[in-house]
Protein backbone atom coordinates (compact mmCIF):
# COMPACT_ATOMS: atom_id res chain seq x y z
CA UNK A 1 9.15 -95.60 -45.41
CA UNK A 2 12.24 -95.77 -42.99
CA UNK A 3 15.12 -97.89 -44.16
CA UNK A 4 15.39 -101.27 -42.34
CA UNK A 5 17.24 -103.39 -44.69
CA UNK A 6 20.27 -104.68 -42.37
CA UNK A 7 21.68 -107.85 -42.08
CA UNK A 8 21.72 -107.44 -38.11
CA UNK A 9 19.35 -105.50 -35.38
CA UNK A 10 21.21 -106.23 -32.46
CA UNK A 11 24.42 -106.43 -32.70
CA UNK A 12 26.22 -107.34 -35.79
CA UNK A 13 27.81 -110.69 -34.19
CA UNK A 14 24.01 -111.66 -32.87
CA UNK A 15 21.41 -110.45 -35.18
CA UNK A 16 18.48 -111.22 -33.98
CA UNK A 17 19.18 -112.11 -29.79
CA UNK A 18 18.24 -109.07 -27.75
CA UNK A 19 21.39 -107.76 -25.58
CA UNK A 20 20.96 -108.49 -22.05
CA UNK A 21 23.71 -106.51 -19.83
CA UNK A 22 24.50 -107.89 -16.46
CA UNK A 23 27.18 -107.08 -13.91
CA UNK A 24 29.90 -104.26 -13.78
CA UNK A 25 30.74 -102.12 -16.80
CA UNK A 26 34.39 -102.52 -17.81
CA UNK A 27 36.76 -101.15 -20.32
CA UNK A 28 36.52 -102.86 -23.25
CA UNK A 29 39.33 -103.15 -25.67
CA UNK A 30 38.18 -100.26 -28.17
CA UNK A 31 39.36 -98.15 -24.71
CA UNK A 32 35.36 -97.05 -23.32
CA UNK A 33 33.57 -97.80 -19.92
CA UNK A 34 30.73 -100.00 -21.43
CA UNK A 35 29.31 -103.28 -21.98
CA UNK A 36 30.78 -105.35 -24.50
CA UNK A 37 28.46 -105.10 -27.80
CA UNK A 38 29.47 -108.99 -28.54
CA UNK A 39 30.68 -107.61 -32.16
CA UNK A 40 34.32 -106.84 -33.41
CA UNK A 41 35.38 -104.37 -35.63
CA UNK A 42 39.22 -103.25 -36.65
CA UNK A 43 40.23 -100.28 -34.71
CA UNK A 44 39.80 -98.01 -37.39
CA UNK A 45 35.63 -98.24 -36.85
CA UNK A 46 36.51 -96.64 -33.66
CA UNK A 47 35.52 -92.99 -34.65
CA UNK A 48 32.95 -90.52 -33.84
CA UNK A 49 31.82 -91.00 -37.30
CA UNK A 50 32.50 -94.48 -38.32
CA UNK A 51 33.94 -95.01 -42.09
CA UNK A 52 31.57 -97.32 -44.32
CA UNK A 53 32.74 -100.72 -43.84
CA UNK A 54 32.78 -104.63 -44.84
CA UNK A 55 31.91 -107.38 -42.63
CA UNK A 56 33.46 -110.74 -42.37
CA UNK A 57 32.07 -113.86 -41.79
CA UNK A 58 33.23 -115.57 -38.89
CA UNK A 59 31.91 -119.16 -40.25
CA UNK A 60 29.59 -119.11 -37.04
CA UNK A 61 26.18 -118.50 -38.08
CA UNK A 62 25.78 -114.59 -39.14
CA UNK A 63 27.99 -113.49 -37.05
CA UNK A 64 30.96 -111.28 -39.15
CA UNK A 65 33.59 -108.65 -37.95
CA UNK A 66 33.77 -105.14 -39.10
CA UNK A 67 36.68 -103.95 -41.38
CA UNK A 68 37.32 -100.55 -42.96
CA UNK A 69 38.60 -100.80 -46.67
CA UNK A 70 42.25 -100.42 -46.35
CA UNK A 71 42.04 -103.75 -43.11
CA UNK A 72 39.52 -105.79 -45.68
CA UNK A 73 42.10 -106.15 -48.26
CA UNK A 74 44.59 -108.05 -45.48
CA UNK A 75 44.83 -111.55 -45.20
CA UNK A 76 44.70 -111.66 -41.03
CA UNK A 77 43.63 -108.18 -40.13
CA UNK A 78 43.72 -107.80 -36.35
CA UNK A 79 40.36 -107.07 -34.66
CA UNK A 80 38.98 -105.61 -31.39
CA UNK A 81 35.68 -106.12 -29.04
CA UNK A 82 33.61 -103.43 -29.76
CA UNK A 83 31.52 -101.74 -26.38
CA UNK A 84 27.88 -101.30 -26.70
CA UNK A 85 28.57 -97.27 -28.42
CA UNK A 86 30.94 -98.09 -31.07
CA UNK A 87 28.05 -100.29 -32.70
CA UNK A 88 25.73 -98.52 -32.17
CA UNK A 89 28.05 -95.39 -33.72
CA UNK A 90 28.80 -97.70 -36.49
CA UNK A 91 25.26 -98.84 -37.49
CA UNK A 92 24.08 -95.39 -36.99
CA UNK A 93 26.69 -93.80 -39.44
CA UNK A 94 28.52 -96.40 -41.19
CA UNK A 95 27.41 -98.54 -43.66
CA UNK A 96 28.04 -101.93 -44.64
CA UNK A 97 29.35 -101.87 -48.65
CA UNK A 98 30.09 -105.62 -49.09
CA UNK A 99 30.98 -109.47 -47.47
CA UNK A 100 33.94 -111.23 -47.11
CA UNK A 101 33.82 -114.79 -47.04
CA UNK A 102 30.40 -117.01 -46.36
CA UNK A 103 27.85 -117.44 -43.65
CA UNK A 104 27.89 -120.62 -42.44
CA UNK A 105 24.97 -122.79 -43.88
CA UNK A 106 24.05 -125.49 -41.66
CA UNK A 107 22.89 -128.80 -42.55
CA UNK A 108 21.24 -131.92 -40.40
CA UNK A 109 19.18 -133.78 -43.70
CA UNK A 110 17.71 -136.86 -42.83
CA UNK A 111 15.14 -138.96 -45.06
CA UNK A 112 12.55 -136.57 -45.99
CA UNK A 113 9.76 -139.86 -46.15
CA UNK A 114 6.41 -138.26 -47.50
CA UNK A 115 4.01 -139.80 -50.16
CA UNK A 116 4.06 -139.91 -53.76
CA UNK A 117 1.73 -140.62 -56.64
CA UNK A 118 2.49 -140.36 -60.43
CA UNK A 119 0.70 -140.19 -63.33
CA UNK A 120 1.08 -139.65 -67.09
CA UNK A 121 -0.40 -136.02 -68.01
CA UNK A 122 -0.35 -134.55 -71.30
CA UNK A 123 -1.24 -130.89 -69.97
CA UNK A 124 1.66 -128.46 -70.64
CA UNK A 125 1.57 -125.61 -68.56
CA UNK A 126 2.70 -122.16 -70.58
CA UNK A 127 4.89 -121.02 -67.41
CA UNK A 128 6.26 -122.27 -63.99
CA UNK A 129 3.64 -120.20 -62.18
CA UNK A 130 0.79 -121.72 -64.18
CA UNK A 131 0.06 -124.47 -61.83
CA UNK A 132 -2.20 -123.87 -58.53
CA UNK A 133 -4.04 -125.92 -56.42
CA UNK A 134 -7.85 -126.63 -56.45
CA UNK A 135 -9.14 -128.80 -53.23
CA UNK A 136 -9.49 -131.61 -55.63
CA UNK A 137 -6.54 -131.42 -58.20
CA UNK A 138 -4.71 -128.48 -59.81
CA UNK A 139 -5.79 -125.96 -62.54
CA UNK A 140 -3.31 -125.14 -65.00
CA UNK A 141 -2.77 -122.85 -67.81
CA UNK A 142 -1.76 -124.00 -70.88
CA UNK A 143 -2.32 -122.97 -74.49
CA UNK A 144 -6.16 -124.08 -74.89
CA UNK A 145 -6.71 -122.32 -71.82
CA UNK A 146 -7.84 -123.12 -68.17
CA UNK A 147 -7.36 -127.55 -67.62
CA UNK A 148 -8.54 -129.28 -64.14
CA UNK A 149 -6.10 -131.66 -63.70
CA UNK A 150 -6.97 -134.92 -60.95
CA UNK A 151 -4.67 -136.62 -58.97
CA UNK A 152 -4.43 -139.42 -61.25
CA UNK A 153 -3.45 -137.37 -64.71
CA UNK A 154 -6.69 -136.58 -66.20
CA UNK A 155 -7.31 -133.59 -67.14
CA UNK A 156 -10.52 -131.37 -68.35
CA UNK A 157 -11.18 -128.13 -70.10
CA UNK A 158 -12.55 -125.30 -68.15
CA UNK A 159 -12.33 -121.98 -70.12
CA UNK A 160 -10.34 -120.42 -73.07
CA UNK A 161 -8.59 -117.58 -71.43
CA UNK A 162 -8.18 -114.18 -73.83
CA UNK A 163 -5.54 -111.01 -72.22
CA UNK A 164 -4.44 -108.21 -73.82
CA UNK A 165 -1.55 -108.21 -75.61
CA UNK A 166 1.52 -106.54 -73.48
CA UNK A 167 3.62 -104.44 -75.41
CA UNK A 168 7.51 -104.86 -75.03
CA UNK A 169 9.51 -102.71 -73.17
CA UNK A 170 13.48 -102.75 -73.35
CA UNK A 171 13.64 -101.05 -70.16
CA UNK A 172 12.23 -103.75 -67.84
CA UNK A 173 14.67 -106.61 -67.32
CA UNK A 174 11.63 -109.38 -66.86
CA UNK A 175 9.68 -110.29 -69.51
CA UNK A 176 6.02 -110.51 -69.23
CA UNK A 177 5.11 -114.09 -67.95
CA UNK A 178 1.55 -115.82 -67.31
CA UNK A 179 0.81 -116.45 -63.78
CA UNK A 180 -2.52 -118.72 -62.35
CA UNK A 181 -4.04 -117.97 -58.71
CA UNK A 182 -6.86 -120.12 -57.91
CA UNK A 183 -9.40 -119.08 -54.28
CA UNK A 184 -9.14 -121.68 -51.45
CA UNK A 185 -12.68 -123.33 -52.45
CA UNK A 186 -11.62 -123.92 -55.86
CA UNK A 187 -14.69 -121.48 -57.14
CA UNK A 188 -12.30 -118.70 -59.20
CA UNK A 189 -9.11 -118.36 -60.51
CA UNK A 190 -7.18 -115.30 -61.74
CA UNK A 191 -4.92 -114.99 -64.83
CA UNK A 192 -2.56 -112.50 -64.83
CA UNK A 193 0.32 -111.25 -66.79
CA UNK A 194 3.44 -110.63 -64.44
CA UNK A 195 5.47 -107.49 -65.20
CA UNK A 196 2.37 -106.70 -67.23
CA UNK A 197 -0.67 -104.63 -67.20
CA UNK A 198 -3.67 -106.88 -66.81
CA UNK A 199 -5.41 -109.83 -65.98
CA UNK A 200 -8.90 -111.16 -65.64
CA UNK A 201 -10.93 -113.45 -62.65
CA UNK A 202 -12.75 -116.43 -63.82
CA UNK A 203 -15.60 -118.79 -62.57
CA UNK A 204 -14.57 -122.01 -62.94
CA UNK A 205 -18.11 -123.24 -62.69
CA UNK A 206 -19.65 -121.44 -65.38
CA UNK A 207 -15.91 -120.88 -67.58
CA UNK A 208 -17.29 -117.11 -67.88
CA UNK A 209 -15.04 -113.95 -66.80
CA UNK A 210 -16.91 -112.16 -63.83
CA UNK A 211 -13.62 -109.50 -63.14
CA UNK A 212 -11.21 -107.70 -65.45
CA UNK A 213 -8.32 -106.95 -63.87
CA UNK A 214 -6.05 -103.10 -64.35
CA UNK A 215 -3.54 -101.90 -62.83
CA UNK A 216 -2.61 -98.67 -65.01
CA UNK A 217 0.43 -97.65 -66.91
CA UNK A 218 2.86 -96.56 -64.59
CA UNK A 219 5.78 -98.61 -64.03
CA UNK A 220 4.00 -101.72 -64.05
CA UNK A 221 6.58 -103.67 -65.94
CA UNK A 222 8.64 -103.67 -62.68
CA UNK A 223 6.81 -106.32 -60.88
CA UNK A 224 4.65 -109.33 -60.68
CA UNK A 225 0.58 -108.90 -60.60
CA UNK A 226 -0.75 -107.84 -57.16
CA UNK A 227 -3.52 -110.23 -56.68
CA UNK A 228 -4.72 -112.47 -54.24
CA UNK A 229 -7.94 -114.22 -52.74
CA UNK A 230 -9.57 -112.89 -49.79
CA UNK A 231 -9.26 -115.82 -47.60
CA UNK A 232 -10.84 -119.34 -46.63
CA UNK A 233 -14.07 -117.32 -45.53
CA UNK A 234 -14.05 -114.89 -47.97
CA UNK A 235 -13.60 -117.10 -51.10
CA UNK A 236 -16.04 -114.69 -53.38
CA UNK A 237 -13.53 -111.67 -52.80
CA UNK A 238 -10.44 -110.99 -54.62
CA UNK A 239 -7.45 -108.55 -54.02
CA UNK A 240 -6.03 -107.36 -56.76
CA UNK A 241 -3.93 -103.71 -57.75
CA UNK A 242 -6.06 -100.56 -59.62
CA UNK A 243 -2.80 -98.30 -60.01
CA UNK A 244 0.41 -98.37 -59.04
CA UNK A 245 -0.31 -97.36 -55.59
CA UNK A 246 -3.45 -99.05 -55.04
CA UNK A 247 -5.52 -102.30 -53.87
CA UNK A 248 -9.13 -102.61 -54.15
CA UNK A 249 -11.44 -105.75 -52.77
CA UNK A 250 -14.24 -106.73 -55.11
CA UNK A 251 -16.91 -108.81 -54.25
CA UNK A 252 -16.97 -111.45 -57.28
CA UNK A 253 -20.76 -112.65 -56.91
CA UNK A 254 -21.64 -108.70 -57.93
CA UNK A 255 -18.63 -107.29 -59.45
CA UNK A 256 -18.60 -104.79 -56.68
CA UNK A 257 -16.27 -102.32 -55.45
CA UNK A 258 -15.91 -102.57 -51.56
CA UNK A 259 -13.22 -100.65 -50.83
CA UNK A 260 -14.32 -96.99 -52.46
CA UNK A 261 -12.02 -94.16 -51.19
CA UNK A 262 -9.59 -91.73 -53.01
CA UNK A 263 -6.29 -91.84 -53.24
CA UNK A 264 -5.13 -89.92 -55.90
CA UNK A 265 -2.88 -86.82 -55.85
CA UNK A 266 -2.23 -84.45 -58.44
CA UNK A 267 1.07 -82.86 -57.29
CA UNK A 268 -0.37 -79.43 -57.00
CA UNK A 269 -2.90 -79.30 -53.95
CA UNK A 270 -1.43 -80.56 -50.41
CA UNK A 271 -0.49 -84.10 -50.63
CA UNK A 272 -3.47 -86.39 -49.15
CA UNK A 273 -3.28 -87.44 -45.87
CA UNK A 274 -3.29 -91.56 -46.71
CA UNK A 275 -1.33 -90.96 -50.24
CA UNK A 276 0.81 -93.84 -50.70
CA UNK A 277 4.26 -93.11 -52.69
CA UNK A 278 4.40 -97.29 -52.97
CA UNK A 279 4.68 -99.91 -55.72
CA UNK A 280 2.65 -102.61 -55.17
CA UNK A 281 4.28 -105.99 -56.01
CA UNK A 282 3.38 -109.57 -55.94
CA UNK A 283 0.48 -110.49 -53.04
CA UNK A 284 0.65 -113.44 -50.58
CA UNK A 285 -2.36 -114.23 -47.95
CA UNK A 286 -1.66 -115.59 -44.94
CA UNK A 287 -3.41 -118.45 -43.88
CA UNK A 288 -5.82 -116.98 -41.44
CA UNK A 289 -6.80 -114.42 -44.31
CA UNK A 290 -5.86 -111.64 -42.12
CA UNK A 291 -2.49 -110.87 -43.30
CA UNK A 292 -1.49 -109.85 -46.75
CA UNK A 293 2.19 -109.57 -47.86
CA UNK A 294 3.04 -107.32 -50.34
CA UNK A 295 6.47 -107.53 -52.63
CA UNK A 296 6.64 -104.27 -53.42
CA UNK A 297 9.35 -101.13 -54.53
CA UNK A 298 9.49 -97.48 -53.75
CA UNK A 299 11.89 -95.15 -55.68
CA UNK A 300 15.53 -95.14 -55.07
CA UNK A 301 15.29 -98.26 -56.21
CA UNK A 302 14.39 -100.32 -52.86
CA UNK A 303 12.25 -103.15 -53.02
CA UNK A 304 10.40 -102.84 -49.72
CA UNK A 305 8.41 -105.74 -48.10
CA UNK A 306 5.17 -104.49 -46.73
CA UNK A 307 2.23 -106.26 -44.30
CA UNK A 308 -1.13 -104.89 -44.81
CA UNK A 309 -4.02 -105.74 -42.44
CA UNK A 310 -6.76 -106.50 -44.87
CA UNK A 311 -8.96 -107.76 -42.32
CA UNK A 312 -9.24 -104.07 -41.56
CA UNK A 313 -10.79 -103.12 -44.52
CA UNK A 314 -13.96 -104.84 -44.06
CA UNK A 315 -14.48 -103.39 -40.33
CA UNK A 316 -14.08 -99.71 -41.69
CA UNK A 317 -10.68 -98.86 -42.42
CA UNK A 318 -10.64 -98.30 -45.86
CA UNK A 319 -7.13 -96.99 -46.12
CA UNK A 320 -5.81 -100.54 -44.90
CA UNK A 321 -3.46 -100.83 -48.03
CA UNK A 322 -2.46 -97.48 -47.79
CA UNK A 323 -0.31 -97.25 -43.92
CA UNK A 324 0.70 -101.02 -44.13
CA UNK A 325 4.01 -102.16 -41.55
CA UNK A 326 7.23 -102.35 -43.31
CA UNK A 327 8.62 -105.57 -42.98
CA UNK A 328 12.27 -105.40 -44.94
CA UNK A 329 14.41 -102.72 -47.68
CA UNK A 330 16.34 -105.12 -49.67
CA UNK A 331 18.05 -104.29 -53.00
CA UNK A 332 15.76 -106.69 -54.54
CA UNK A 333 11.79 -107.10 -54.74
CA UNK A 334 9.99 -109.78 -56.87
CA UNK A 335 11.99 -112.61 -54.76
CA UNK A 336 10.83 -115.86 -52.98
CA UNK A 337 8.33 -115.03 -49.62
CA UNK A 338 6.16 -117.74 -47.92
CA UNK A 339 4.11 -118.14 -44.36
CA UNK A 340 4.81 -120.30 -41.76
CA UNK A 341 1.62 -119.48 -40.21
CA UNK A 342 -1.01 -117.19 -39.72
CA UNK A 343 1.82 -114.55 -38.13
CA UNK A 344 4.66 -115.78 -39.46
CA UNK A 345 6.38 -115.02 -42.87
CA UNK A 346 9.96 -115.62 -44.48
CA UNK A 347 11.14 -113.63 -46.39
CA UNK A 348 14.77 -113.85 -49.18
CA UNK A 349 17.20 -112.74 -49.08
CA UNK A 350 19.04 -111.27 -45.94
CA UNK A 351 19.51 -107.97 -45.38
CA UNK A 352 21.60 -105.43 -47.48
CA UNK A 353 24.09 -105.76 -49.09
CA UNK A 354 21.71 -109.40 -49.59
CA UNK A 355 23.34 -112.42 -48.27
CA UNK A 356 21.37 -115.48 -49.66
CA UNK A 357 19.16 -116.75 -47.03
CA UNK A 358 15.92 -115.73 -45.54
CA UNK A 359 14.30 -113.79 -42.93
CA UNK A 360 11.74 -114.55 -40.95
CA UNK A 361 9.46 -111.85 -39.69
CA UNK A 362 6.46 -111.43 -36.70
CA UNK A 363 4.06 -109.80 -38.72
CA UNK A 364 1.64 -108.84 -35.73
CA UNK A 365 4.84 -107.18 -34.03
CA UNK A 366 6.58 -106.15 -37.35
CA UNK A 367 10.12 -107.36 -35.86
CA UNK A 368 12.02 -109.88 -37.35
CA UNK A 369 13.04 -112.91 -35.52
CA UNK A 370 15.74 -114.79 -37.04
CA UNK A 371 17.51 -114.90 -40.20
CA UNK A 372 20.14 -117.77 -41.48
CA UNK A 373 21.73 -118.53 -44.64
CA UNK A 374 20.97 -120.99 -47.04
CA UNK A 375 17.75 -121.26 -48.67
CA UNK A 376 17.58 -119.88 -52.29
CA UNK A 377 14.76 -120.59 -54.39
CA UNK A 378 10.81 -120.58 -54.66
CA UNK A 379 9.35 -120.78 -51.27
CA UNK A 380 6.50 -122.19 -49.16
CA UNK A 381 5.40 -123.04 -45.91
CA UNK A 382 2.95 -126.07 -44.24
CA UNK A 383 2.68 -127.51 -40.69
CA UNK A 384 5.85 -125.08 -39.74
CA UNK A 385 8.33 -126.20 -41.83
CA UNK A 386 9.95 -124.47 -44.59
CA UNK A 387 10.36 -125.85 -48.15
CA UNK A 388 12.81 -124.53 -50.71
CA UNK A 389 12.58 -125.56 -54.47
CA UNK A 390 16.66 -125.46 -55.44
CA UNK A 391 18.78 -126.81 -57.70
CA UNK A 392 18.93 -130.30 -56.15
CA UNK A 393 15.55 -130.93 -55.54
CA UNK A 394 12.84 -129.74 -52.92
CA UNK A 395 14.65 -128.82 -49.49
CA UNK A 396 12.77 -129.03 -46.17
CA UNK A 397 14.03 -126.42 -43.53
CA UNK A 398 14.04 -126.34 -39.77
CA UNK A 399 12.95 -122.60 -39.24
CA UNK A 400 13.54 -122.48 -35.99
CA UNK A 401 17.15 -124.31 -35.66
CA UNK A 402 18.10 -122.31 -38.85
CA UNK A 403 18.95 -125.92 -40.50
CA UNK A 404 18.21 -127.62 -43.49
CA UNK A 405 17.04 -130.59 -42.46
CA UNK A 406 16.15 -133.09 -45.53
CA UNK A 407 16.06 -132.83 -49.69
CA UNK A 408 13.34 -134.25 -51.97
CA UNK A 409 15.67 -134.84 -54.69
CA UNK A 410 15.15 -134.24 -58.32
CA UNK A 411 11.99 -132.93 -57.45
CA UNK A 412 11.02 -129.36 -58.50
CA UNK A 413 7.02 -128.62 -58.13
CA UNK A 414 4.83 -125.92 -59.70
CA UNK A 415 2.38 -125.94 -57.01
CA UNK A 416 1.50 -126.51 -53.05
CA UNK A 417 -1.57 -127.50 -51.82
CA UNK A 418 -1.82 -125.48 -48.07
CA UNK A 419 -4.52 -127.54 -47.25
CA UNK A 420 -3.15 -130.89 -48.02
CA UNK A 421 0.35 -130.19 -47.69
CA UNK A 422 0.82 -131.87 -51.04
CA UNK A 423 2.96 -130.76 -53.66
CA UNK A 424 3.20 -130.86 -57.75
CA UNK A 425 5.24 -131.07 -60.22
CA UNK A 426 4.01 -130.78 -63.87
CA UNK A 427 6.61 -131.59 -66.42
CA UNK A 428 7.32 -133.55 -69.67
CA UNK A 429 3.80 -135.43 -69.50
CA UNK A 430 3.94 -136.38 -66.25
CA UNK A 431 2.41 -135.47 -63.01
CA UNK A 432 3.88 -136.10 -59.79
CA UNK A 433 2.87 -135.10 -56.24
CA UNK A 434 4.78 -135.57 -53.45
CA UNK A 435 2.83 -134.80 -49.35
CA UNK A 436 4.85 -134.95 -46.43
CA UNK A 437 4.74 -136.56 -43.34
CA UNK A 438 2.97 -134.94 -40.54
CA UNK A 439 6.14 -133.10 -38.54
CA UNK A 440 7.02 -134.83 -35.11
């Protein structure tokens, strides 16, 4: 997988704006015949092969200058416009080893109205991501096992939930940690142990497992569970990892396999064609069902955002999972990724070196489209509009104008409902929900 982990494509002063050159070609100020790049560097970037470098904000958006070491260490350094060939020269060779200053982070919050409802709850969930939506409530974990929870607080038992015990491992820096993932018609949920080794799928129906869940011992202690539903019209099929370097579909009415190929290699015969030298890392459907991100690493260490068209699968591509689009190489994986909708994902942070913010990628063209600074926290996405669980509360984000736009405050939900748009948070014996308003 090619590296693609910048904060800029374009142009380091306009990331993501494709350069459009018109009229005559003059000498630009780094001494070449060219069109201007937009982008300014110190004069020392001006080389055949371009020195790494650090880039300074300019407090405008994204947009930074270039500096070599011995200019980033001045107060005032002076700077030059950069033609078209010195940034290209200096993306091509140089790299970019650290920030100076901030992005700027732009703000326009007005009343975030919505709906609430609140309700005493004596449910307990065991972790954060032990809350997820069912079309008529939520289904939590806590120490009993699976609880339905209603709107209005009460709550009751589905099905004792029994996992293997993960052994510790000083290497890892994440702790194992329950998660819950429930399908979109509220028939099956999945239990899984993040940074750990198994899980099992449920019918919440009948309480009984139907699915255990395995995804080897290699290096799983690096990453949350893949797993993930099929989709609104595929509710009996889960998604879920069989080795490090594989996803399998299983039917859930039968318990069978539908995705039978072979991936394996041994290291000693020719390396298959569709071998896959790939972590897989935390799962997220997209809302058509089409589109499945995956949070996942490859060595180096690079945590490498991957798309993979699992729609594919059923119409006879079998090695889907195995030549997905690369998205994003971060220095980072198991971080905060959501939809916007059906081809639309965001993605934290920016770049590399990582500047908080997000990304936000075309997943049908595998380009990214924007990026701005700003959001940091658990993600998710409804009607467009990007919410951010941070310090302060929940944070509602204008995508497209790069803004923040509104907080919830002192609100920090579990869960989101993609259907209803609503929200949860499940703390201290109390439930509260929180839906917005339909966007205008």
């Amino acid at each position: 997988m090619a590296e693609s982990g910048r904060l800029r494509e374009h142009g380091p002063s306009t990331p993501d704006a494709p350069t459009v050159h018109n009229g005559p070609v003059d000498v630009q100020p780094c001494g070449h015949a060219a069109y201007a790049a937009g982008f300014r560097g110190c004069a020392h970037l001006v080389a055949e092969q371009p020195p790494d470098h650090y880039g300074r904000f300019t407090g405008v958006g994204l947009a930074y200058d270039g500096l070599c070491e011995a200019c980033a260490k001045q107060d005032d350094p002076p700077v030059i416009a950069l033609c078209v060939g010195c940034a290209e020269r200096l993306d091509d060779c140089g790299d970019v080893v650290g920030w100076i200053g901030h992005p700027e982070i732009r703000h326009h919050d007005t009343d975030p109205g919505g709906t609430w409802t609140t309700a005493d709850c004596a449910v307990e969930p065991l972790d954060d991501r032990c809350v997820a939506a069912l079309p008529g409530g939520w289904l939590v974990l806590a120490e009993a096992g699976l609880v339905r929870v209603d709107g209005d607080g009460t709550s009751s038992f589905v099905a004792p939930v029994s996992l293997p015990v993960e052994p510790s491992d000083l290497r890892s820096a994440d702790p194992p940690r329950p998660a819950v993932h429930t399908s979109a018609d509220g028939r099956h949920a999945a239990v899984v142990t993040d940074f750990g080794r198994h899980g099992v799928v449920l019918d919440l129906v009948t309480g009984t497992p139907v699915l255990a869940l395995d995804r080897g011992d290699y290096r799983y202690r690096h990453s949350s569970f893949p797993v993930a539903f099929a989709g609104v019209d595929r509710d009996a099929v889960v998604v879920a990892a069989t080795d490090w370097n594989r996803l399998d579909a299983f039917d859930l009415t039968s318990g069978r396999l539908l995705t039978e190929r072979v991936t394996a290699w041994s290291g000693d015969d020719p390396k298959p064609e569709h071998y896959l030298d790939y972590f897989h890392g935390a799962l997220l459907l997209d809302p058509s069902g089409r589109w499945l991100l995956d949070d996942g690493w490859t060595w180096g260490p690079d945590g490498v955002t991957v798309v993979h068209d699992v729609a594919a699968w059923p119409g006879g591509d079998v090695h889907a999972t195995e030549h997905g689009r690369e998205l994003a190489v971060r220095e980072v994986w198991d971080v905060p990724m959501a939809w916007l909708d059906e081809r639309t994902a965001v993605l934290q942070p920016i770049g590399r070196p990582a500047v908080p913010g997000v990304e936000v990628h075309d997943v049908v063209d595998a380009r990214r489209v924007t990026a701005f600074a700003g959001p940091v926290g658990r993600m998710w996405g409804h009607d467009g509009v990007l919410y951010v669980r941070a310090a302060a509360g929940l944070e509602r984000w204008d995508p497209v104008a790069g803004a923040r736009t509104g907080v919830v405050e002192g609100f920090a939900p579990n869960a989101h409902n993609p259907r209803t748009g609503r929200f949860a948070e499940l703390a201290a014996g109390r439930l509260r929900t929180w839906t917005p308003a339909p966007p205008t």
